[in-house]
Protein backbone atom coordinates (compact mmCIF):
# COMPACT_ATOMS: atom_id res chain seq x y z
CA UNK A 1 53.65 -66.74 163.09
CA UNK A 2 53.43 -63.84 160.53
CA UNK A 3 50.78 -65.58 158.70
CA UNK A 4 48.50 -65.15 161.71
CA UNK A 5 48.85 -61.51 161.76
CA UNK A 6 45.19 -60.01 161.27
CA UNK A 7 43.53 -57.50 158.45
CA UNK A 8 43.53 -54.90 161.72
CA UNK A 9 46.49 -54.92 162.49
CA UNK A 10 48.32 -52.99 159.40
CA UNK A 11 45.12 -51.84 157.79
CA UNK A 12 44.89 -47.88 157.22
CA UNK A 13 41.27 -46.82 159.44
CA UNK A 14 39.10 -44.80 157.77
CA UNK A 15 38.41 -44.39 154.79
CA UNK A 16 37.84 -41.11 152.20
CA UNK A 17 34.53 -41.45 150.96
CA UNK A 18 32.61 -39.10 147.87
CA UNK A 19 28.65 -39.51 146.52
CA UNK A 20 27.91 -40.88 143.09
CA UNK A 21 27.31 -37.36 141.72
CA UNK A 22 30.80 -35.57 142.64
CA UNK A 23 32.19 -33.77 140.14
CA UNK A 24 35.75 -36.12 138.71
CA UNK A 25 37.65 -32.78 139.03
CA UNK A 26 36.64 -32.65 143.38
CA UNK A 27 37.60 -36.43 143.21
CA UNK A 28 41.09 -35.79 141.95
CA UNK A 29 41.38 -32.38 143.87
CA UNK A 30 40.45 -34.71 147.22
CA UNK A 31 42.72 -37.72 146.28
CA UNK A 32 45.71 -35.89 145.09
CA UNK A 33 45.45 -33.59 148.69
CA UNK A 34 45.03 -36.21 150.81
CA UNK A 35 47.59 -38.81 149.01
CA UNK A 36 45.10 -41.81 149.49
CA UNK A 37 45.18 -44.29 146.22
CA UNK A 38 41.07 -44.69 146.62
CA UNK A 39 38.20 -43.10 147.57
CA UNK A 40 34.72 -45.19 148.19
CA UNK A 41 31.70 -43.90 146.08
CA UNK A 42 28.51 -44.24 148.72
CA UNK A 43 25.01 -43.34 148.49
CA UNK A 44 22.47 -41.31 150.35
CA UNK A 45 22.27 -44.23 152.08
CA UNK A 46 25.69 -45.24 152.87
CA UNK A 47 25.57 -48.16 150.87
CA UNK A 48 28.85 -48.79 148.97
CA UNK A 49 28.18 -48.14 145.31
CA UNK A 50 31.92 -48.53 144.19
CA UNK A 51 35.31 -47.37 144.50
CA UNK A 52 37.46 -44.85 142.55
CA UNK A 53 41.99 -45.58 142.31
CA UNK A 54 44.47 -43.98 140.67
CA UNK A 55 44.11 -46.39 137.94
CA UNK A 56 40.44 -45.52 137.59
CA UNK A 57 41.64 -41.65 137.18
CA UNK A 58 44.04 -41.78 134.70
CA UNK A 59 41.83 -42.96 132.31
CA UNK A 60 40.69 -39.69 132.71
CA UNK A 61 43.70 -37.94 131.59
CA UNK A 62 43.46 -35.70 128.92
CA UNK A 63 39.53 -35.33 129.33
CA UNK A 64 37.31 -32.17 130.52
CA UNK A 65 37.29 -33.61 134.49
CA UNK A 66 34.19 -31.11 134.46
CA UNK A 67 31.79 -33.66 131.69
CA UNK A 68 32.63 -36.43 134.70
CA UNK A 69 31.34 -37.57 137.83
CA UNK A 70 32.62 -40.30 140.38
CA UNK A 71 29.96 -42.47 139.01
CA UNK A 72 30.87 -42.45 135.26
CA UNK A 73 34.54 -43.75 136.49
CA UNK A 74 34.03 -45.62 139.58
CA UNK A 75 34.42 -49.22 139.97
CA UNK A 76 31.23 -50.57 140.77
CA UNK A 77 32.15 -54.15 142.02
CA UNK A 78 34.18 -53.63 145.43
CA UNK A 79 36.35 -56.34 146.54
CA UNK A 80 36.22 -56.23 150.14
CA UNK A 81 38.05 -58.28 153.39
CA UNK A 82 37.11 -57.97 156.81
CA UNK A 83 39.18 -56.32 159.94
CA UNK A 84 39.32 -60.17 161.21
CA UNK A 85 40.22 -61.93 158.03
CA UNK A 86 44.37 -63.01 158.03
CA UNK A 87 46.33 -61.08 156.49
CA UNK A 88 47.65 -64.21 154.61
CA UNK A 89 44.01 -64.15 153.80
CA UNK A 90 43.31 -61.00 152.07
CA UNK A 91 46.97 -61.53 150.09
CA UNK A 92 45.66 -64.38 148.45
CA UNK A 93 42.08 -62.46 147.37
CA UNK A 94 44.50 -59.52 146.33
CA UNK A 95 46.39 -62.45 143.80
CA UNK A 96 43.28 -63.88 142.80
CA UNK A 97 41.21 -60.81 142.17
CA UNK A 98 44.13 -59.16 140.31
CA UNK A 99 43.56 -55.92 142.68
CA UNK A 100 46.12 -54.06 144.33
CA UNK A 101 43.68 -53.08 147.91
CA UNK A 102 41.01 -54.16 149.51
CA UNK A 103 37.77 -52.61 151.05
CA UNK A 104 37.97 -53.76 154.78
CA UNK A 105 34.18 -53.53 155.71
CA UNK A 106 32.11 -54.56 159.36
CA UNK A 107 28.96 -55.83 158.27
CA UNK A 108 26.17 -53.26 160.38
CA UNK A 109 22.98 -54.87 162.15
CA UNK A 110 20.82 -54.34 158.97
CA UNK A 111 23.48 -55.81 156.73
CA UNK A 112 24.80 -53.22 155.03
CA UNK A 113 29.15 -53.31 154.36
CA UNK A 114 30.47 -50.41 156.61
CA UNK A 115 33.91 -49.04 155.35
CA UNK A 116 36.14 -49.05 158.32
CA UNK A 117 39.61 -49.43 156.58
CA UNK A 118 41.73 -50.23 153.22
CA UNK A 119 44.85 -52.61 153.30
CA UNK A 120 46.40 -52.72 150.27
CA UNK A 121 49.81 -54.50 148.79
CA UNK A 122 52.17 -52.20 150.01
CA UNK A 123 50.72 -53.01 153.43
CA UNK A 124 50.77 -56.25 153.15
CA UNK A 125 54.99 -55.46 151.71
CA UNK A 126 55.61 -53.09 154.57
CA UNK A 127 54.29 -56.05 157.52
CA UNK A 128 56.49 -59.17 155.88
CA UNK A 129 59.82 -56.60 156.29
CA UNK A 130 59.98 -57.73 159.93
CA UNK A 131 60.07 -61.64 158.63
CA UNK A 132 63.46 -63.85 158.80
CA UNK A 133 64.30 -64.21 155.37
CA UNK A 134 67.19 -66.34 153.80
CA UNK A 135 69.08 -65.08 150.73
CA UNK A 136 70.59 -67.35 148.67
CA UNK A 137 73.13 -66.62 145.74
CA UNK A 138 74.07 -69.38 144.27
């Protein structure tokens, strides 16, 4: 059942990660180089302080990138899923949350969220191509 397919199983590991004080024009140099659509913001003590998209950028445009740091633009609540969550699951928090990827985070011995992957809608797109689908035109 495609429903039962896991978080794990189409997620992108790893993830691109910058520190709170990174200049905004490094943030765009990294994320335009590396062609990910978010890069996680985390402390000195690898705690998750917030995550940085496209759509977080381009607010940006037209500004000095130079006046701006990861933390002035970052999105400080992260939405997050884990590797074991469905990915039926993580498609509804997507809907409900209004957020186009999710944070897929292992939870470490001394609580802390550890990044370990992103699965976003065009994952979630790219897994239902294999499904049976009926087309009707009527």
């Amino acid at each position: 059942m495609a429903n039962a397919r896991l978080v794990s199983d189409i997620m992108h590991a790893g993830v691109i990660a910058c520190k709170p004080d990174t200049p905004m024009q490094e943030v765009v140099r990294i994320v335009a180089d590396t062609d990910v659509h978010a890069i996680v913001v985390m402390g000195d003590d690898d705690a998750i302080q917030g995550i940085i998209s496209h759509t977080d950028i381009i607010r940006l445009y037209g500004q000095n990138l130079m006046e701006h740091t990861a933390s002035d633009i970052m999105t400080p609540d992260v939405i997050f899923t884990t590797p074991d969550a469905t990915v039926a699951e993580a498609a509804q928090q997507m809907l409900e949350k209004d957020v186009h990827r999710l944070l897929v985070c292992e939870m470490t011995d001394d609580g802390k969220h550890k990044p370990v992957g992103i699965i976003s809608t065009t994952d979630i797109v790219k897994q239902m191509r294999g499904a049976k689908w009926m087309w009707y035109m009527g």
